[in-house]
Protein backbone atom coordinates (compact mmCIF):
# COMPACT_ATOMS: atom_id res chain seq x y z
CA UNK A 1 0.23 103.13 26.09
CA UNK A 2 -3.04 105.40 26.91
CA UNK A 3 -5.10 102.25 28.08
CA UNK A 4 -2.17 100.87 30.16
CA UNK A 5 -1.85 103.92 31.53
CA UNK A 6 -5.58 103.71 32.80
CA UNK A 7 -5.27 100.41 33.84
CA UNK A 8 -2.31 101.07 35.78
CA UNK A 9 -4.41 104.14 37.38
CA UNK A 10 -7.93 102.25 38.14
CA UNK A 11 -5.70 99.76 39.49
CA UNK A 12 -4.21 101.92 42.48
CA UNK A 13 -7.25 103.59 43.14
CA UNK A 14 -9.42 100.52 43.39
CA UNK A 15 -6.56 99.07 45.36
CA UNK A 16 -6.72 102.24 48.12
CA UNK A 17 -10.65 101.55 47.51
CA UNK A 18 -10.27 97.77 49.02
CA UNK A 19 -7.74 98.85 51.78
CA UNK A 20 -10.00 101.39 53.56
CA UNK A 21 -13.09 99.54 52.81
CA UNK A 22 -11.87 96.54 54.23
CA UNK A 23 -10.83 98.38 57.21
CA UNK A 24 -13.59 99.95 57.57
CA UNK A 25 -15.79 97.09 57.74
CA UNK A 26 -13.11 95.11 60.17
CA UNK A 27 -13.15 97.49 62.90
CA UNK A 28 -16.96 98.57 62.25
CA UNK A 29 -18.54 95.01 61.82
CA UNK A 30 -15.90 93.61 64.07
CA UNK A 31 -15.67 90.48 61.23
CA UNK A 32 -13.98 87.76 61.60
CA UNK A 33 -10.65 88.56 59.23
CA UNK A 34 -10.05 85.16 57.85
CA UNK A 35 -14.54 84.72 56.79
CA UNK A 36 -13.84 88.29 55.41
CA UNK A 37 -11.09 87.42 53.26
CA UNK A 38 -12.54 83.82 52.53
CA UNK A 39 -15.59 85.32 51.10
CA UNK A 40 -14.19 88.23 49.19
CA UNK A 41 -12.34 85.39 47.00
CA UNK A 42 -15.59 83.43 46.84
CA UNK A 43 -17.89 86.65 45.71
CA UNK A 44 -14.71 87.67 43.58
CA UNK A 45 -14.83 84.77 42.04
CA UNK A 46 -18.80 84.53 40.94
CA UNK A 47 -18.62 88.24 39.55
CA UNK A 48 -15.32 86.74 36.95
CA UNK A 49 -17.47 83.12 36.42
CA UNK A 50 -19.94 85.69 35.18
CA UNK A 51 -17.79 87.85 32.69
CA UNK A 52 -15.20 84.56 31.75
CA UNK A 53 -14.73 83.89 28.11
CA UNK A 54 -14.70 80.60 27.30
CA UNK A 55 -11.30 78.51 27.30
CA UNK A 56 -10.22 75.82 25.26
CA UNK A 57 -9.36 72.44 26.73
CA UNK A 58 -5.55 73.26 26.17
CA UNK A 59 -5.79 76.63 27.71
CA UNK A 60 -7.06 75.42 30.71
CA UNK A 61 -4.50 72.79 30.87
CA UNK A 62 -1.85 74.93 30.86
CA UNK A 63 -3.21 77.52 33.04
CA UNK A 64 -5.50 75.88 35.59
CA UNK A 65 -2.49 75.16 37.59
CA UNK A 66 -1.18 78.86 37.80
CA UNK A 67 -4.70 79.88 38.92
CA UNK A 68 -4.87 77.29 41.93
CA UNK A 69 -1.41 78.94 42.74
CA UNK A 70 -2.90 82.58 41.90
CA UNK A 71 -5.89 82.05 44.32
CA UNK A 72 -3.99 80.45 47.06
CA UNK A 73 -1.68 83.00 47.30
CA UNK A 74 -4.77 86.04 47.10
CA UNK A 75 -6.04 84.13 49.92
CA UNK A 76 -3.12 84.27 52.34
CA UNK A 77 -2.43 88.07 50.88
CA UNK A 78 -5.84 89.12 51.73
CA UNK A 79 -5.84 87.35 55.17
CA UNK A 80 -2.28 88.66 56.11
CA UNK A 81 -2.98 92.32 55.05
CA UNK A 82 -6.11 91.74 56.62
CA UNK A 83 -4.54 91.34 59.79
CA UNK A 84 -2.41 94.31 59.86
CA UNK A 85 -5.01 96.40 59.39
CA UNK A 86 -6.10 95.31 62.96
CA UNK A 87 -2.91 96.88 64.38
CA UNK A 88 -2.08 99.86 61.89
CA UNK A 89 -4.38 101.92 59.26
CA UNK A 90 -4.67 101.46 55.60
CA UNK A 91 -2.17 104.32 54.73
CA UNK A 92 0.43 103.20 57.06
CA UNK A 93 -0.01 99.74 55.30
CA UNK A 94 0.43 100.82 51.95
CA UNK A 95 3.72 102.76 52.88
CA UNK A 96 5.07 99.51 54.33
CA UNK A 97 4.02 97.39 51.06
CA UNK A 98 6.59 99.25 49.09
CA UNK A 99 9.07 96.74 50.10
CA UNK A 100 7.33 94.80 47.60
CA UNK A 101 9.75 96.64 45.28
CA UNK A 102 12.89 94.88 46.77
CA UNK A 103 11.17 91.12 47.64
CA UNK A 104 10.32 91.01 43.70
CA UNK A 105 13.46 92.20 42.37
CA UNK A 106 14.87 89.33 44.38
CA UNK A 107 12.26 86.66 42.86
CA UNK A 108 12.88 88.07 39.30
CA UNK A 109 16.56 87.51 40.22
CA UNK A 110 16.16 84.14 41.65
CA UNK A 111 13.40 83.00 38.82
CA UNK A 112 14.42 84.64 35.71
CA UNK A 113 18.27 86.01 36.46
CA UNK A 114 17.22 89.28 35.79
CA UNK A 115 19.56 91.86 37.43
CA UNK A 116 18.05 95.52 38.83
CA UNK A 117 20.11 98.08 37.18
CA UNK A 118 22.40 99.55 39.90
CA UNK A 119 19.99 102.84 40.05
CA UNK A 120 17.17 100.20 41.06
CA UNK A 121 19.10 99.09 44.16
CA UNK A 122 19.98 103.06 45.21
CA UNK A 123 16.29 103.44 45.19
CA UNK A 124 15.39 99.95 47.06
CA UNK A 125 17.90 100.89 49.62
CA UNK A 126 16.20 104.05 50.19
CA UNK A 127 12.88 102.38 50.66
CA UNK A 128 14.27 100.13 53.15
CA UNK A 129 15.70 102.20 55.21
CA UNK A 130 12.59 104.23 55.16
CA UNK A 131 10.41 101.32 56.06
CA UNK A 132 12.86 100.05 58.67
CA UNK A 133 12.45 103.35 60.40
CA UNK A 134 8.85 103.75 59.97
CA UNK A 135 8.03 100.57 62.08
CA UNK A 136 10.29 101.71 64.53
CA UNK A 137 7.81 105.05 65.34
CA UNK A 138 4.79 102.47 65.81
CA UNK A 139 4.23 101.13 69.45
CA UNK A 140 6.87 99.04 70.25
CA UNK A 141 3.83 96.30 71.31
CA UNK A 142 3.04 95.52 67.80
CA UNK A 143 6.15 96.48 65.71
CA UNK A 144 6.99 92.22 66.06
CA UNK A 145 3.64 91.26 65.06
CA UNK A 146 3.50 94.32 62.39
CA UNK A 147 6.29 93.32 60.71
CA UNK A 148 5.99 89.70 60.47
CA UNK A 149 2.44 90.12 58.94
CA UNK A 150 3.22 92.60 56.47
CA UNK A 151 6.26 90.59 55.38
CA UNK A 152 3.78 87.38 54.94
CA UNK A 153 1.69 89.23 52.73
CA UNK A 154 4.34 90.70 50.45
CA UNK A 155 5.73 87.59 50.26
CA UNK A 156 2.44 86.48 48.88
CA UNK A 157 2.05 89.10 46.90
CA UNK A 158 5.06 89.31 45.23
CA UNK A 159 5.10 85.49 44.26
CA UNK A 160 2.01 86.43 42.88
CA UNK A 161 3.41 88.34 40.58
CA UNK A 162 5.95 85.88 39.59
CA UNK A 163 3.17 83.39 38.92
CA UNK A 164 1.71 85.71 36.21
CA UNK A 165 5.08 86.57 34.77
CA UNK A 166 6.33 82.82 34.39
CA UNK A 167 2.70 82.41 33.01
CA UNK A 168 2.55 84.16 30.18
CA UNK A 169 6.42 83.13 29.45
CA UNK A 170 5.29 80.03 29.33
CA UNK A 171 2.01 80.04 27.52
CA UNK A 172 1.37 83.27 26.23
CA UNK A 173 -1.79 82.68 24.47
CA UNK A 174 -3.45 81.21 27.80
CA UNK A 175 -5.40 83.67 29.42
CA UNK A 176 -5.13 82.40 33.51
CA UNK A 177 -7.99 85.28 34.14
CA UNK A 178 -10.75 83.35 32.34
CA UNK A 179 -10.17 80.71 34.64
CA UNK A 180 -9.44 82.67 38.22
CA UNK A 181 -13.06 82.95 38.18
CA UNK A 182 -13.21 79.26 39.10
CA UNK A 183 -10.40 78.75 41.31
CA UNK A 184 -11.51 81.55 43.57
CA UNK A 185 -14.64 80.33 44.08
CA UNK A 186 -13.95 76.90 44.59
CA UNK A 187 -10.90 78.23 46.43
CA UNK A 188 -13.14 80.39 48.95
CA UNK A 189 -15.77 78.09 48.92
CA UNK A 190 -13.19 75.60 50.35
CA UNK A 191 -11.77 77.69 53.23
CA UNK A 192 -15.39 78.19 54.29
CA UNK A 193 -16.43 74.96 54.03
CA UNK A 194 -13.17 74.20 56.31
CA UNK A 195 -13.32 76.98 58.57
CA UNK A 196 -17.02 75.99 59.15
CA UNK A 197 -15.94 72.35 59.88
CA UNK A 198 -13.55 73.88 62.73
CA UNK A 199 -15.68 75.85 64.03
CA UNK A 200 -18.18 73.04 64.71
CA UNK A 201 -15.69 70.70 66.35
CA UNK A 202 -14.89 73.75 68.78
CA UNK A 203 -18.31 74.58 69.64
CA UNK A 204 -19.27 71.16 70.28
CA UNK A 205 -16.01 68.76 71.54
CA UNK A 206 -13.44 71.18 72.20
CA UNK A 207 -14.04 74.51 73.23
CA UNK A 208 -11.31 74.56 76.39
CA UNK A 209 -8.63 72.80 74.32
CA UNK A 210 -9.10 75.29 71.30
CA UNK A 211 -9.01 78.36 72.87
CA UNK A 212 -5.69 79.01 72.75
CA UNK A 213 -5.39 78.47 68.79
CA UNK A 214 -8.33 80.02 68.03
CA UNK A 215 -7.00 83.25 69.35
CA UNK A 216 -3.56 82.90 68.06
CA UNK A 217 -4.58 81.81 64.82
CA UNK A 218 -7.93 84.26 64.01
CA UNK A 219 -9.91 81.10 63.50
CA UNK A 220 -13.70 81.79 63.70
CA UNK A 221 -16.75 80.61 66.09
CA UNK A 222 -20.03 79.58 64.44
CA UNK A 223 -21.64 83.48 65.59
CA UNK A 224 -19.02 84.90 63.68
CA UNK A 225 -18.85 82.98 60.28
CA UNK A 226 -23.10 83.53 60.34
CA UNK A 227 -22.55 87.12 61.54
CA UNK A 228 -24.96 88.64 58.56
CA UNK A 229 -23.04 92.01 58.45
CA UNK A 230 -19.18 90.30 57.68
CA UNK A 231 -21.49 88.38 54.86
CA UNK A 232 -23.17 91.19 53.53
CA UNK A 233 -19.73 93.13 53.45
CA UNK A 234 -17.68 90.57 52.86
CA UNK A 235 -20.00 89.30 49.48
CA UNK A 236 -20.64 93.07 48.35
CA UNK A 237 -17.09 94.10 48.45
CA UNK A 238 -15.51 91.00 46.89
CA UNK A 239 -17.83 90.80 43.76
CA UNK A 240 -17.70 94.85 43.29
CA UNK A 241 -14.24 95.12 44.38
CA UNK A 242 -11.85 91.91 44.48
CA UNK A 243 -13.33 90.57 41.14
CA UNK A 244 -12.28 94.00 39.57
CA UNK A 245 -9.19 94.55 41.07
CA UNK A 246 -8.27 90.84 39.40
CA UNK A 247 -9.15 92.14 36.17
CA UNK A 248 -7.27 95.30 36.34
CA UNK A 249 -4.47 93.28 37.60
CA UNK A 250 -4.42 91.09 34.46
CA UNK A 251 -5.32 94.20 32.21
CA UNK A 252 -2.45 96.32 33.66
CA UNK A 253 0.61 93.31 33.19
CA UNK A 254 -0.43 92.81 29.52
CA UNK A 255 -0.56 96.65 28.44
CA UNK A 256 1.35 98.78 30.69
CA UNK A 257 4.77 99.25 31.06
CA UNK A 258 6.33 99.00 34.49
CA UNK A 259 7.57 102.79 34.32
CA UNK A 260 4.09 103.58 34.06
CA UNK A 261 2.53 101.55 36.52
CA UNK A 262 5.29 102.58 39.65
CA UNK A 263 4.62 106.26 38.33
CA UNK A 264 0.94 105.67 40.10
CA UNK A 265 1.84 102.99 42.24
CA UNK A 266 4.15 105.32 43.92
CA UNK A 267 1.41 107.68 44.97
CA UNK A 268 -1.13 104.62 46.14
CA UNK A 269 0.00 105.69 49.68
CA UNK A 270 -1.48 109.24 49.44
CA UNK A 271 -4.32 108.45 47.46
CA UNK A 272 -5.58 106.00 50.58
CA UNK A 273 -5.12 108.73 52.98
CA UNK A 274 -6.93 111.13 51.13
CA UNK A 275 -9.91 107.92 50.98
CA UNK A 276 -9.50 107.76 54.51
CA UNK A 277 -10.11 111.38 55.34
CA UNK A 278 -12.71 111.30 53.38
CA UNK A 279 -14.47 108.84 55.34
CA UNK A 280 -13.93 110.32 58.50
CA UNK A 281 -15.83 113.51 57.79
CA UNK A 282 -19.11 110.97 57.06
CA UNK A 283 -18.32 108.27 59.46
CA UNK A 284 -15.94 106.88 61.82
CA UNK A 285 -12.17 108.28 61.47
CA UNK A 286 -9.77 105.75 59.98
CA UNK A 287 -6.80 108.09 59.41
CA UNK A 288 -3.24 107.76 60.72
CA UNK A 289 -2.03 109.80 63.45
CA UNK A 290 0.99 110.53 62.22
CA UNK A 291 3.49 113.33 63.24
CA UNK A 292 6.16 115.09 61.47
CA UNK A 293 8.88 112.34 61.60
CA UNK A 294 6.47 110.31 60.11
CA UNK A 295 5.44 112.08 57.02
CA UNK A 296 9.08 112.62 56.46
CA UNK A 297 9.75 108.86 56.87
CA UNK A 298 6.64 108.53 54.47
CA UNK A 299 8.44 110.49 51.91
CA UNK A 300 11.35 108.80 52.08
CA UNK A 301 9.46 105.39 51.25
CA UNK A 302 7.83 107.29 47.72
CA UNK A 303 11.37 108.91 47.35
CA UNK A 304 12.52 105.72 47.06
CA UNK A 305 9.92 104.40 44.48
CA UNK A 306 10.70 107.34 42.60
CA UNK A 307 13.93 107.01 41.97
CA UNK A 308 13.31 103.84 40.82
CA UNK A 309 11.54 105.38 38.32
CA UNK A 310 13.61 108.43 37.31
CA UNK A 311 17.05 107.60 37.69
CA UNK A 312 17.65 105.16 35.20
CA UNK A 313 18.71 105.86 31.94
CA UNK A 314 16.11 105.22 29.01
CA UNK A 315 16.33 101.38 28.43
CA UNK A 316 14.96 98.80 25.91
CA UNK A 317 11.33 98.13 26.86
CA UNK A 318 11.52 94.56 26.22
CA UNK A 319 14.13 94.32 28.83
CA UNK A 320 12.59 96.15 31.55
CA UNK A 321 10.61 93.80 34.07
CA UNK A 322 7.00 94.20 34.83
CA UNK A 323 7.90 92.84 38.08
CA UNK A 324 6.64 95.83 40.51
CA UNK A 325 2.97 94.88 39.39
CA UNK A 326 1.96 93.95 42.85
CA UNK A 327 -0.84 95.24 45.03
């Protein structure tokens, strides 16, 4: 229970780590958010090649599929919460990524016909409402565009998640992060490879027909997949940072329960805002401005996660769902 317990916390705080580095470098470097992403997986994925174990030939049958699904949906997670951090700062992100806490208990529902306990929904209500009311104080300009893009990558997320889960269900002795290490950097070597391959047919054939998707979609010119700062930060970050983050991940689902993990998970949001006032006395300042309705709202959104925690009377460990293991 100790060692789950400090998986569970290295896993928030390198989580708040990623957020406000990531940000950092986004709105410093001005990089490109879907080479950023794309190479964090890649350099994720060479620091776990480097630490794998090996695998037998029927372990990686029955868990290089998972994997392929694992990376694909880290890549749209990191591009989509990418994104938001364009429009709103890492703190106000993680408040809005509780609702991770309802969109799983939904999947587990729909995947495994597991039922929250009626406590559960009083305390995903509450975070709801919270978060409903919490986009509404943003500028009414990007609340849309907020929304949808958080939404994305909780979606992502949170089948994520369910991936692991029906994973070990269905092989438990297969060990999916021993083999991560190769999907993500085949995985991020292949968005490269095609965003590079875009890039060239819009510098050289198409540059007034593919301005219009190039904006709309974040796709990259050559300048900016080259850009030697987004590489630098991009590489350094994912093999320090992404590569643990998927260790802790898998670490934290196989020892911890889930009462422990939402019992730090619930305080991610407070933990990035300290990171990001931190920066700000030594660099530029990331942090929120956020007024008194909005630190209410905030506490409404942790309020929520709590109860989810507290309320509940004691259950049958094998019963309760590690489902809220998302980042």
């Amino acid at each position: 229970m100790k060692i789950g317990a400090l998986y569970a916390l290295l896993s928030v705080i390198t989580w708040s780590i990623i957020s406000v580095i990531t940000r950092f470098c986004l709105l410093n470097y001005e990089a490109n958010i879907l080479v950023f992403a794309s190479m964090q997986i890649f350099a994720g994925g060479v620091a776990l090649l480097l630490i794998r174990k090996p695998v037998t030939a029927e372990g990686w049958k029955a868990g290089v599929g998972y994997s392929w699904l694992y990376t694909l949906l880290q890549i749209f997670r990191n591009f989509f919460l990418a994104a938001v951090y364009l429009y709103i700062t890492s703190t106000e992100t993680s408040l809005l990524i509780n609702i991770e806490v309802v969109v799983t208990a939904i999947l587990a529902y729909i995947f495994f016909k597991r039922r929250p306990h009626s406590s559960d929904i009083v305390g995903m209500l509450v975070i709801t409402v919270g978060i409903i009311l919490f986009i509404r104080t943003l500028p009414e300009a990007i609340q849309l565009r907020v929304s949808i893009l958080v939404s994305l990558a909780v979606l992502a997320s949170c089948t994520r998640a369910i991936v692991v889960e029906k994973t070990t269900i269905a092989s438990p002795n297969t060990s999916v992060r021993q083999i991560s290490g190769f999907t993500m950097f085949w995985g991020g070597t292949s968005v490269m490879l095609f965003l590079i391959l875009i890039a060239l047919v819009e510098h050289y054939f198409a540059k007034e027909l593919m301005a219009v998707p190039f904006s709309m979609l974040y796709l990259p010119k050559l300048t900016e997949i080259f850009h030697p700062m987004t590489i630098i930060a991009a590489c350094v970050t994912g093999f320090l940072l992404t590569s643990l983050s998927t260790y802790l991940y898998y670490a934290t689902l196989q020892t911890a329960t889930a009462e422990t993990f939402m019992t730090f998970r619930a305080f991610q949001p407070m933990l990035t805002f300290g990171l990001e006032a931190w920066i700000a006395v030594y660099s530029i300042d990331l942090r929120p401005d956020l007024d008194t309705r909005d630190y209410i709202l905030a506490c409404i959104i942790i309020l929520g996660s709590l109860l989810i925690l507290i309320m509940p009377p004691k259950r049958v460990e094998e019963n309760r769902s590690k489902q809220y293991m998302t980042d």
